[in-house]
Every structure is written in structure tokens, then in C-alpha cells.
N, C-alpha and C. Protein backbone atom coordinates (compact mmCIF):
# COMPACT_ATOMS: atom_id res chain seq x y z
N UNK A 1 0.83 -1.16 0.00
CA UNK A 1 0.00 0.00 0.00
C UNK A 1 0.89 1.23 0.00
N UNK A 2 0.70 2.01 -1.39
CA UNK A 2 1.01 3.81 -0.84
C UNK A 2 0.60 4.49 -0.27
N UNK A 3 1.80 5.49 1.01
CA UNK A 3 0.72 6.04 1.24
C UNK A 3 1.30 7.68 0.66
N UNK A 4 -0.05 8.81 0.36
CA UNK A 4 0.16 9.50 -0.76
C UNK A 4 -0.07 11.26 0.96
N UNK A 5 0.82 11.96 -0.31
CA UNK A 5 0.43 13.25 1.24
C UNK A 5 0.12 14.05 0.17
N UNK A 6 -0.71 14.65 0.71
CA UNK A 6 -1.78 16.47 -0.11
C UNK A 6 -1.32 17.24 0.49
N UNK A 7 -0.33 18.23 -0.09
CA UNK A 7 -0.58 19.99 0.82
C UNK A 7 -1.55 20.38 -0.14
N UNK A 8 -2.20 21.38 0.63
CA UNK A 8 -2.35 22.87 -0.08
C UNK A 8 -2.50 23.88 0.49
N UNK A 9 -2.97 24.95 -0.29
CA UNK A 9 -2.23 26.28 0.43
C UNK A 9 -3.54 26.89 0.07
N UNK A 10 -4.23 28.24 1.01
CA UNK A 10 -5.28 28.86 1.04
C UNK A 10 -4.76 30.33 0.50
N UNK A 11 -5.26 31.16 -0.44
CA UNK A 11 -4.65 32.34 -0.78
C UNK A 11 -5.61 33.12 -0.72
N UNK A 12 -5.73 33.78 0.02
CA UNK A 12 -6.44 34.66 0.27
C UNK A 12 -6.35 36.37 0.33
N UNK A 13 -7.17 37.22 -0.19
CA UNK A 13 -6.94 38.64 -0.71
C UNK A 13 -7.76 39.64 0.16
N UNK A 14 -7.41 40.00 0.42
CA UNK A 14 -7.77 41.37 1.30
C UNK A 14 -8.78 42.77 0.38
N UNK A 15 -9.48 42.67 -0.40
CA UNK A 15 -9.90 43.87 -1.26
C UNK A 15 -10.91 44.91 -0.38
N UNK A 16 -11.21 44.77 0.64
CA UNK A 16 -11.86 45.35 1.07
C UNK A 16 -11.49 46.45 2.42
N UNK A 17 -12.06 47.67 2.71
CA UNK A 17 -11.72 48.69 3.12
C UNK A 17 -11.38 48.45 4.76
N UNK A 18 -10.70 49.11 5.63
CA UNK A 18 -10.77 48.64 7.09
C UNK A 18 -12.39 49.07 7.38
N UNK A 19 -13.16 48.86 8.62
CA UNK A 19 -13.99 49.15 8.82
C UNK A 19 -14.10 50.39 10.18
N UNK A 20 -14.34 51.18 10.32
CA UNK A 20 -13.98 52.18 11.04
C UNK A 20 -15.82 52.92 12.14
N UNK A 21 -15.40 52.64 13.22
CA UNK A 21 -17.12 53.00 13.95
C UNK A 21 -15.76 54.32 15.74
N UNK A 22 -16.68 55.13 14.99
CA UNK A 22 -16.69 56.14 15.45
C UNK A 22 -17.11 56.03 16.76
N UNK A 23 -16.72 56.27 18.24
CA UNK A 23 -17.41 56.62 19.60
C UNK A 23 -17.42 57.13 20.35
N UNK A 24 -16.76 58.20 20.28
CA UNK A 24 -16.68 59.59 20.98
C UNK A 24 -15.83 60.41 19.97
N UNK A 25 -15.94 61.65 20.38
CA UNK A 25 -17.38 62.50 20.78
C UNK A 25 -18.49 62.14 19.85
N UNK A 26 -19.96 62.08 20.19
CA UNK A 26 -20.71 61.86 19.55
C UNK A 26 -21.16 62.88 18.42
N UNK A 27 -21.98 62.65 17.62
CA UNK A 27 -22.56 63.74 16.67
C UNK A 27 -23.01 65.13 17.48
N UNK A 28 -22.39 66.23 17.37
CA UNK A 28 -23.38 67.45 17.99
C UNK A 28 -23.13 67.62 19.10
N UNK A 29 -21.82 66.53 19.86
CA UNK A 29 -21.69 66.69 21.06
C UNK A 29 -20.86 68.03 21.95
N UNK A 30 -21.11 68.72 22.83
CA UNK A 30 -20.87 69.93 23.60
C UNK A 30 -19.88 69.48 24.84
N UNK A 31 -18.75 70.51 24.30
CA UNK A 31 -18.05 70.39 25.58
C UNK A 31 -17.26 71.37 26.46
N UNK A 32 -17.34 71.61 27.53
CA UNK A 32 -16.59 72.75 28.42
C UNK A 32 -15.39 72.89 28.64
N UNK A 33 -14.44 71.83 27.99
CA UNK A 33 -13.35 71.46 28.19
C UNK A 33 -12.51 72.08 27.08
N UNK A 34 -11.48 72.55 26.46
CA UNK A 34 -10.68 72.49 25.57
C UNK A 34 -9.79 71.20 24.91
N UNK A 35 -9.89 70.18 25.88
CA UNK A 35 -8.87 69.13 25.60
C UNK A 35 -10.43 68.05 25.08
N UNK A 36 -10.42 67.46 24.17
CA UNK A 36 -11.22 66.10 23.53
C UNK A 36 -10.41 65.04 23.35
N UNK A 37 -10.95 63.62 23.99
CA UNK A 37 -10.00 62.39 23.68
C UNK A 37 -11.49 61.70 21.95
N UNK A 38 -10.62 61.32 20.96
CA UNK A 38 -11.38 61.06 20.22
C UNK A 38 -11.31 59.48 20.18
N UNK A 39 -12.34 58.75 20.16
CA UNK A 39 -11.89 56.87 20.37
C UNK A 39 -12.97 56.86 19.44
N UNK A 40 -12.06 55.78 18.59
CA UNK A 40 -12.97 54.79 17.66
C UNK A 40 -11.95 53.36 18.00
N UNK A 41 -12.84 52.62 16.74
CA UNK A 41 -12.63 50.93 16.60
C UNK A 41 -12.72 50.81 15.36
N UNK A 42 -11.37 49.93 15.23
CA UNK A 42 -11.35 49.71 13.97
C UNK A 42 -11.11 48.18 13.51
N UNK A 43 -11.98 47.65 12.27
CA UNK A 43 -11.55 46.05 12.15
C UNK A 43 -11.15 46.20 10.74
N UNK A 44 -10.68 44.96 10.42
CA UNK A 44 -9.91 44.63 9.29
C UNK A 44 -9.43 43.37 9.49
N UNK A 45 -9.67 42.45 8.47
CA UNK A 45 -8.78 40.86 8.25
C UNK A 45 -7.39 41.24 8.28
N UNK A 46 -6.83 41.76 7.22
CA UNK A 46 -5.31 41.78 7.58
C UNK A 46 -4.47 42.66 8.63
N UNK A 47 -5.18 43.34 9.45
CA UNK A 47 -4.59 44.29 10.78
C UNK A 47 -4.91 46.18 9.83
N UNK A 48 -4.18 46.61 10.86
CA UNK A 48 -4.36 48.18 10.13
C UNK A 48 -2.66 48.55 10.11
N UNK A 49 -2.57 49.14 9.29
CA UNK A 49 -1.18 49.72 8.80
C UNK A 49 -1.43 51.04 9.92
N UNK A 50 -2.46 51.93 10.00
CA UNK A 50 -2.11 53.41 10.34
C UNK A 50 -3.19 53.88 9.90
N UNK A 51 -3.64 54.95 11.29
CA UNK A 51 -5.06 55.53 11.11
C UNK A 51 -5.07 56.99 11.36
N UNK A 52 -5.66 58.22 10.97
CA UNK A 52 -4.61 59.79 10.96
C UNK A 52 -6.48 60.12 11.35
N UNK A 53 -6.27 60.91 12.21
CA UNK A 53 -7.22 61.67 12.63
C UNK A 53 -7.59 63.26 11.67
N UNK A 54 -8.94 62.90 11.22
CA UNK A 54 -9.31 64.33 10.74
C UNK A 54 -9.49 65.39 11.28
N UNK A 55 -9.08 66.91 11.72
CA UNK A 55 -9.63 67.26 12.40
C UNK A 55 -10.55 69.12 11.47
N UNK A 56 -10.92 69.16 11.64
CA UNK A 56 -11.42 70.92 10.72
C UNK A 56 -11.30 70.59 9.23
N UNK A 57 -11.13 69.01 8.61
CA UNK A 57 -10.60 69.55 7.01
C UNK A 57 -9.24 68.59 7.15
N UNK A 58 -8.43 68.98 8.03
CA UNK A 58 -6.78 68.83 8.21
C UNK A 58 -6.44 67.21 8.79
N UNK A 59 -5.57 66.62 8.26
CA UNK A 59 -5.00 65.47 9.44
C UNK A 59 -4.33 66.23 10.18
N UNK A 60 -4.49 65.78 11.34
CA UNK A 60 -3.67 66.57 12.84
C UNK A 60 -2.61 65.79 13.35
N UNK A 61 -3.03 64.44 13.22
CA UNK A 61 -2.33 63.33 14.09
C UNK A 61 -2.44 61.77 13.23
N UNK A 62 -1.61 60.97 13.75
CA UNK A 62 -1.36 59.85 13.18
C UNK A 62 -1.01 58.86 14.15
N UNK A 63 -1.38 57.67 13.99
CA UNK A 63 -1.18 56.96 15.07
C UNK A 63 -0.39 54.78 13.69
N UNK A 64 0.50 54.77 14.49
CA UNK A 64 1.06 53.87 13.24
C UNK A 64 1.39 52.32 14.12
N UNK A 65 0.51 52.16 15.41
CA UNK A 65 0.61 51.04 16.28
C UNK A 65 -1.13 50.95 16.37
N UNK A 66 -1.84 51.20 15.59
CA UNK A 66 -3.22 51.06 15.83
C UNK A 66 -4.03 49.62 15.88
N UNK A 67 -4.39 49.41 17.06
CA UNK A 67 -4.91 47.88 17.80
C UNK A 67 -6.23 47.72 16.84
N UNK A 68 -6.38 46.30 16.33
CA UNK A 68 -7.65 46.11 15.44
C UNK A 68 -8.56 45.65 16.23
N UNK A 69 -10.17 45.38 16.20
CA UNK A 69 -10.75 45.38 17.04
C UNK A 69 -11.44 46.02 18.27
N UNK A 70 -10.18 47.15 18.49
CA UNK A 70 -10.40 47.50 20.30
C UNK A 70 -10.57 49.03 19.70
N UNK A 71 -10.54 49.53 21.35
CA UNK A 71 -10.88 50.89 21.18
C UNK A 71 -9.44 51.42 21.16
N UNK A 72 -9.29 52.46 20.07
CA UNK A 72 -7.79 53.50 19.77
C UNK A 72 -8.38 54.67 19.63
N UNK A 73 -7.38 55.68 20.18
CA UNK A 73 -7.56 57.06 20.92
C UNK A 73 -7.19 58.06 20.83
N UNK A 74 -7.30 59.14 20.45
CA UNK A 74 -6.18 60.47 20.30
C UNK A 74 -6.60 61.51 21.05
N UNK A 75 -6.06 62.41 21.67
CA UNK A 75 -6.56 63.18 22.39
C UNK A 75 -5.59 64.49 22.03
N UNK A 76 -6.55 65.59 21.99
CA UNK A 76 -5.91 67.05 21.59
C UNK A 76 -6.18 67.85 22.39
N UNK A 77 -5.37 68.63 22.97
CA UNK A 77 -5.81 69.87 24.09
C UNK A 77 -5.63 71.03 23.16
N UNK A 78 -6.07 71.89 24.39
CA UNK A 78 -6.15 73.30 23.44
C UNK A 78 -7.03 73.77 22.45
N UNK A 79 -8.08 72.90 22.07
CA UNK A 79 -9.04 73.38 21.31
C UNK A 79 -9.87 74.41 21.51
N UNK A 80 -9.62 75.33 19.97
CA UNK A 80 -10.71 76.69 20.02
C UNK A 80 -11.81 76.73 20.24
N UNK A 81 -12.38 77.62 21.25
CA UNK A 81 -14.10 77.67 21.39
C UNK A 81 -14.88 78.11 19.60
N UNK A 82 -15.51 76.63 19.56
CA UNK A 82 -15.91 77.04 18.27
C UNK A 82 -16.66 75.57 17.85
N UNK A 83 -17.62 75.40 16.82
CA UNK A 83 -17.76 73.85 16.16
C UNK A 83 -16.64 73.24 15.41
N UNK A 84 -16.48 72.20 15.82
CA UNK A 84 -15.22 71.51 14.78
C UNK A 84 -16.18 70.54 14.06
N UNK A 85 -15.28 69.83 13.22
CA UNK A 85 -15.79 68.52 12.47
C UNK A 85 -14.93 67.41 12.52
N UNK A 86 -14.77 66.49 12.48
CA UNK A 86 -13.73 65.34 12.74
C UNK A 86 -14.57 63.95 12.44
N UNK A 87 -13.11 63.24 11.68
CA UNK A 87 -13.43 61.91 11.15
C UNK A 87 -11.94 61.45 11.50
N UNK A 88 -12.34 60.18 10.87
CA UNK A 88 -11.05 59.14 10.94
C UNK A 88 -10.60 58.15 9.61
N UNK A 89 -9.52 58.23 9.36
CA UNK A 89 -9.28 57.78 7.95
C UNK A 89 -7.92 56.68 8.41
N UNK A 90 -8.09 55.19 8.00
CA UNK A 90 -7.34 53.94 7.98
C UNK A 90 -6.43 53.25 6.54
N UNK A 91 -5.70 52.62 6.82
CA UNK A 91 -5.18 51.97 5.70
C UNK A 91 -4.80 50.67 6.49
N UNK A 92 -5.06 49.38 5.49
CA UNK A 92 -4.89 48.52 6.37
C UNK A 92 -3.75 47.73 5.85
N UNK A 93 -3.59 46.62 6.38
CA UNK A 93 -2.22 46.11 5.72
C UNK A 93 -1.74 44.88 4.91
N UNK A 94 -2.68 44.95 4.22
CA UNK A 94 -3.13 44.42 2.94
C UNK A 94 -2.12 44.48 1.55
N UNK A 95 -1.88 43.59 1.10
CA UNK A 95 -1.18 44.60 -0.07
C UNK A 95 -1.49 45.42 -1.09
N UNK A 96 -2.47 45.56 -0.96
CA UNK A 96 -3.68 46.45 -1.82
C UNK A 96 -3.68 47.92 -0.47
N UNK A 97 -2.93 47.82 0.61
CA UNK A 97 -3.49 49.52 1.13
C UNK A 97 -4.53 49.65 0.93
N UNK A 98 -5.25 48.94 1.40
CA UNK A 98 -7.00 49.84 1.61
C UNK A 98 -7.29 50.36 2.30
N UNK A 99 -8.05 51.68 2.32
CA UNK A 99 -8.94 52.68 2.90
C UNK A 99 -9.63 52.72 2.98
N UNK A 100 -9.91 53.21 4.07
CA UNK A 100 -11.38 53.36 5.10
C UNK A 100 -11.55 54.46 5.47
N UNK A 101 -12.63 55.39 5.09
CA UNK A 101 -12.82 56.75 6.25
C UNK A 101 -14.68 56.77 6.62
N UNK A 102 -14.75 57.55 7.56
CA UNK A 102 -15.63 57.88 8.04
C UNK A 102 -16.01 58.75 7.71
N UNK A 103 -17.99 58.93 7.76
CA UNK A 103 -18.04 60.24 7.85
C UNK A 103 -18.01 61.31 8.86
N UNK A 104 -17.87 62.36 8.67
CA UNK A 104 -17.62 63.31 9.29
C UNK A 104 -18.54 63.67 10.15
N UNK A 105 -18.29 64.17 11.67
CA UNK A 105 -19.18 64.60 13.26
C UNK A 105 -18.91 65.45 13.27
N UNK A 106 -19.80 66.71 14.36
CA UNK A 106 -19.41 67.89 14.43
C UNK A 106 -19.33 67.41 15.76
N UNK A 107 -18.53 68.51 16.66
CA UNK A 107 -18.85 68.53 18.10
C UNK A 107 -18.52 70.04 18.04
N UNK A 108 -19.09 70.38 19.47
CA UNK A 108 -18.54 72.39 20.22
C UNK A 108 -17.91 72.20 21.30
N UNK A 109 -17.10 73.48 21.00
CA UNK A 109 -16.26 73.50 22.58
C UNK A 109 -16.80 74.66 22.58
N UNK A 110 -17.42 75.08 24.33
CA UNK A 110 -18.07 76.08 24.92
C UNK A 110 -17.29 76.02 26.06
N UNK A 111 -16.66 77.10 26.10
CA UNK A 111 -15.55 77.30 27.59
C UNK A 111 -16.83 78.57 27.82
N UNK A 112 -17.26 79.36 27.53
CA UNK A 112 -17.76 81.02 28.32
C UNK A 112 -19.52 80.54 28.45
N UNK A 113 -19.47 80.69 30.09
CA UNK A 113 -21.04 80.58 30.18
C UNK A 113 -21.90 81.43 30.06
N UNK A 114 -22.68 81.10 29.72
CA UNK A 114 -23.88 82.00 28.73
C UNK A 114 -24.36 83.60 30.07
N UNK A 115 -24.75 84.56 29.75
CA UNK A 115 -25.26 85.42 30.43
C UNK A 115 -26.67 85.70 29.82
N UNK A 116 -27.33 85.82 30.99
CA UNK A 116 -28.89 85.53 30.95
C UNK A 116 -29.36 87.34 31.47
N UNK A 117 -30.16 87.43 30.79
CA UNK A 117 -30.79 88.66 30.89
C UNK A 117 -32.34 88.19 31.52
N UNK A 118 -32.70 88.64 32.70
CA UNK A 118 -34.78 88.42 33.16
C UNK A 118 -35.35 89.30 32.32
N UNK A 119 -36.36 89.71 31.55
CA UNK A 119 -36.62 90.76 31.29
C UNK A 119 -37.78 90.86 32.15
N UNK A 120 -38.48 89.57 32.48
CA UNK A 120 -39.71 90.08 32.54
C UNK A 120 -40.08 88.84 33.72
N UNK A 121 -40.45 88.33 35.27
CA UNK A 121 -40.92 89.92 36.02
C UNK A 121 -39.85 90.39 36.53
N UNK A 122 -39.60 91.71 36.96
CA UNK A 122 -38.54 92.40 37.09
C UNK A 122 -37.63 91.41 38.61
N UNK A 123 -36.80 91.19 38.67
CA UNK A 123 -35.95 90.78 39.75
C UNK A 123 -36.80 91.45 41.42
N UNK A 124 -36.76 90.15 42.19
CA UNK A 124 -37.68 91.23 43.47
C UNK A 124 -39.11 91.18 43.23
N UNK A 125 -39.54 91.24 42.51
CA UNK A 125 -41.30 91.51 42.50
C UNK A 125 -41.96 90.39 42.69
N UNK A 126 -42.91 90.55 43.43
CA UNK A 126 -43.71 90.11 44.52
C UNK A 126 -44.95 90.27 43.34
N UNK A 127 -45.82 88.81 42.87
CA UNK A 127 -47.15 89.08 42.38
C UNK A 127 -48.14 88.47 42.77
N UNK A 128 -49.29 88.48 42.79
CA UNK A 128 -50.32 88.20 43.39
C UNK A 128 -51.06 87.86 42.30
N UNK A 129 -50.93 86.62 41.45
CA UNK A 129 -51.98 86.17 40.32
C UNK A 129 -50.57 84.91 40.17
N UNK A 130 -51.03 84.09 39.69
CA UNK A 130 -51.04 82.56 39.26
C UNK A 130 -49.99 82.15 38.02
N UNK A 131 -50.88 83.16 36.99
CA UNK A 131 -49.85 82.99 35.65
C UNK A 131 -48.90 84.03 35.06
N UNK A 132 -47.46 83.46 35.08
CA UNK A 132 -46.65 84.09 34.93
C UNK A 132 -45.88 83.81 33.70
N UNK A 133 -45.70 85.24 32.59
CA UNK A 133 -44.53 85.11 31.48
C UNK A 133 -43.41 85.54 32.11
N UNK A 134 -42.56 84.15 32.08
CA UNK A 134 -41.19 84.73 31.88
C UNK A 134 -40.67 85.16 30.79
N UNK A 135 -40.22 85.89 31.07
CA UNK A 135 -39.49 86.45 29.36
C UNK A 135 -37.68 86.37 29.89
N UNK A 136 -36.79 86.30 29.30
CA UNK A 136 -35.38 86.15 29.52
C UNK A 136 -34.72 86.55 28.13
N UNK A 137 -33.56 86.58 28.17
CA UNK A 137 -32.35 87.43 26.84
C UNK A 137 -31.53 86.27 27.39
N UNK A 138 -30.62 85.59 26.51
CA UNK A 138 -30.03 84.21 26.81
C UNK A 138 -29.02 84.90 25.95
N UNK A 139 -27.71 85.27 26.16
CA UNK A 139 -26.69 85.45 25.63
C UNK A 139 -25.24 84.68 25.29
N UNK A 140 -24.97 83.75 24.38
CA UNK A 140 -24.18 83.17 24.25
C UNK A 140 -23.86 82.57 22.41
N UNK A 141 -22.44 82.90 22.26
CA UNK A 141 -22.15 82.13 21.08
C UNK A 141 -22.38 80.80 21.01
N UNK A 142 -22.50 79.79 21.40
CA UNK A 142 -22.70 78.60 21.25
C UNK A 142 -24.00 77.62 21.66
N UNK A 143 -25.01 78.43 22.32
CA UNK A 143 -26.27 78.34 23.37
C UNK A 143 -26.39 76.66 22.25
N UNK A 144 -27.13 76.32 23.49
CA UNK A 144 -27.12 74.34 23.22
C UNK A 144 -28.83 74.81 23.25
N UNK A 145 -28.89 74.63 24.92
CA UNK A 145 -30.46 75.01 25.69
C UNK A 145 -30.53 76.03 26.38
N UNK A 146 -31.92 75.96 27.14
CA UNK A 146 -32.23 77.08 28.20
C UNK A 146 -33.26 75.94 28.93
N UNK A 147 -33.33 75.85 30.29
CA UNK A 147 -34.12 75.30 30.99
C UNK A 147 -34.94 76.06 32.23
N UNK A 148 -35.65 76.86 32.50
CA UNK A 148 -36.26 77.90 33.62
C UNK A 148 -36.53 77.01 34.64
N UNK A 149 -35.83 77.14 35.88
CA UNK A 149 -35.64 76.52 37.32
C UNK A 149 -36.70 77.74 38.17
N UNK A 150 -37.50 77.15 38.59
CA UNK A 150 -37.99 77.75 39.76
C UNK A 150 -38.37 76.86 41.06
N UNK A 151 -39.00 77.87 42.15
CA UNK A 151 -39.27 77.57 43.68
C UNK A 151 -40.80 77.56 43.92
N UNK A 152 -41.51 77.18 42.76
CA UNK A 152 -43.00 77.23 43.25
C UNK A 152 -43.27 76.43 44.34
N UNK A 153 -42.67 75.34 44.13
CA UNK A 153 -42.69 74.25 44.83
C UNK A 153 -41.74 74.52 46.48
N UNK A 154 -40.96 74.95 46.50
CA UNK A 154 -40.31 75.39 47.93
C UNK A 154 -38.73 74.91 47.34
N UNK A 155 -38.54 74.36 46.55
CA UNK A 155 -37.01 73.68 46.04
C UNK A 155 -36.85 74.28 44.54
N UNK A 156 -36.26 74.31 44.15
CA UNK A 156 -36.22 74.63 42.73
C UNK A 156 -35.83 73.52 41.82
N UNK A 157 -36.82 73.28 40.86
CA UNK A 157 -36.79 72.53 40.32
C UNK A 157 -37.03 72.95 38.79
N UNK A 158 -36.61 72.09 37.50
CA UNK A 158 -37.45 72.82 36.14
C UNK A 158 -38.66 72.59 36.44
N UNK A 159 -39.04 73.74 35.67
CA UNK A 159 -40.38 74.07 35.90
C UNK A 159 -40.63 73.56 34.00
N UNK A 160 -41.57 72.20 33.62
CA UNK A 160 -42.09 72.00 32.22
C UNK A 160 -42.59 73.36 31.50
N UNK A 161 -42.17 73.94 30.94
CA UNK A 161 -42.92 75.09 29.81
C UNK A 161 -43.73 74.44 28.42
């Protein structure tokens, strides 16, 4: 009896883009801080070569040890009070270099708190009837909300409008 041996060999091609999921900061998200840590996750069959952070338009940063699967991170201080936009763009390590980007999030940085104007009832006044317009002037470049806190109740609480 012979006995007979089979190799074979599996070849397999990579054509497809890394996959890239965005998780902080969220869409539209507001922050008081100047410094933002930005984390996404990224997958890919053949690993990632290197993933460059978008930030306004611009790559800012680059990261060239980027973990597949898990969460990877960049963090920038010093950011202008203002809306930014930011994405994330991959190449994986494939021999085809494929790319992956995301689309693009806005977030705000709001460092200056808003100044509130009462207009209406005057500060101090004492009324004697039930229903009351507040009226207010809400002053701020970046205003998100406005929520009216009062003490009808003995605590202050929002009051539903």
C-alpha cells in the first residue's frame, strides 16, 4: 500500500476597506473642556497599517501602532471655542493599502457661560396672580439650551414650559 500526502495552500486577498465606527465624541456633542480624547474601533482581516485623525478639514495626528478590534484614541488639548468637524481615515495592511474613512461629526467647545438677561418679572417683585410670562435674553455664542428653574414648589426645580 502507498501512502500519498496532499498539501495545499489557502490564498487569500484582502480587497476590502478597514472598517472604522466612530465613539466619541458623539454627533453634535458639547463640551466645556478644551482638551477632547477622540476613540474609535477599527476592524480589518489583515490588521491596520495606520489611522490619521481628521480634524477641521486637516489630518492633525497619526497613530502607526493602531490595535484592530479594540478601542484606539487620540486626544488634543487646546481646542478653540468654536464647532469643529472630525473623522477618521485607515489603511490597512493588505497589499492592496485599503482605505477606510468615516463620515464626518461635528462637536462644540463652549468654555464662556452664557449670560442671561430676566426681562420680565422684574428681579424682586412680589405678584399676586397665578400665571406668569417669563421672558429672559439668553446670551451666548454657542447656546445648546435654556431650561427655567424655579421655587413654586419650595425647592427649585425645572419648571415644564
Amino acid at each position: 500500500m502507498h501512502r500519498y500526502e496532499q498539501y495545499f495552500s489557502i490564498i487569500s486577498s484582502d480587497n476590502g476597506p478597514p472598517i472604522i465606527t466612530l465613539n466619541h465624541p458623539t454627533q453634535n456633542y458639547y463640551s466645556n473642556t478644551d482638551t477632547i480624547t477622540f476613540n474609535y474601533t477599527v476592524q480589518d482581516a489583515t490588521g491596520i497599517e495606520n489611522c490619521s485623525l481628521i480634524l477641521n478639514d486637516e489630518q492633525i495626528d497619526y497613530d502607526l501602532e493602531v490595535q484592530n478590534f479594540v478601542h484606539n484614541y487620540f486626544t488634543i488639548l487646546e481646542l478653540t471655542e468654536t464647532t469643529h468637524n472630525w473623522s477618521i481615515q485607515c489603511y490597512d495592511n493588505s497589499t492592496q493599502k485599503n482605505f477606510g474613512a468615516t463620515p464626518t461629526r461635528t462637536f462644540t467647545i463652549d468654555l464662556t457661560n452664557p449670560e442671561i438677561e430676566l426681562n420680565n418679572p422684574a428681579p424682586s417683585t412680589s405678584l399676586n396672580y397665578s400665571a406668569v410670562s417669563f421672558i429672559y435674553t439668553p446670551g451666548d455664542a454657542h447656546l445648546n439650551t435654556c431650561k427655567l428653574y424655579t421655587n413654586i414648589t419650595g425647592t427649585f426645580e425645572e419648571t415644564q414650559i
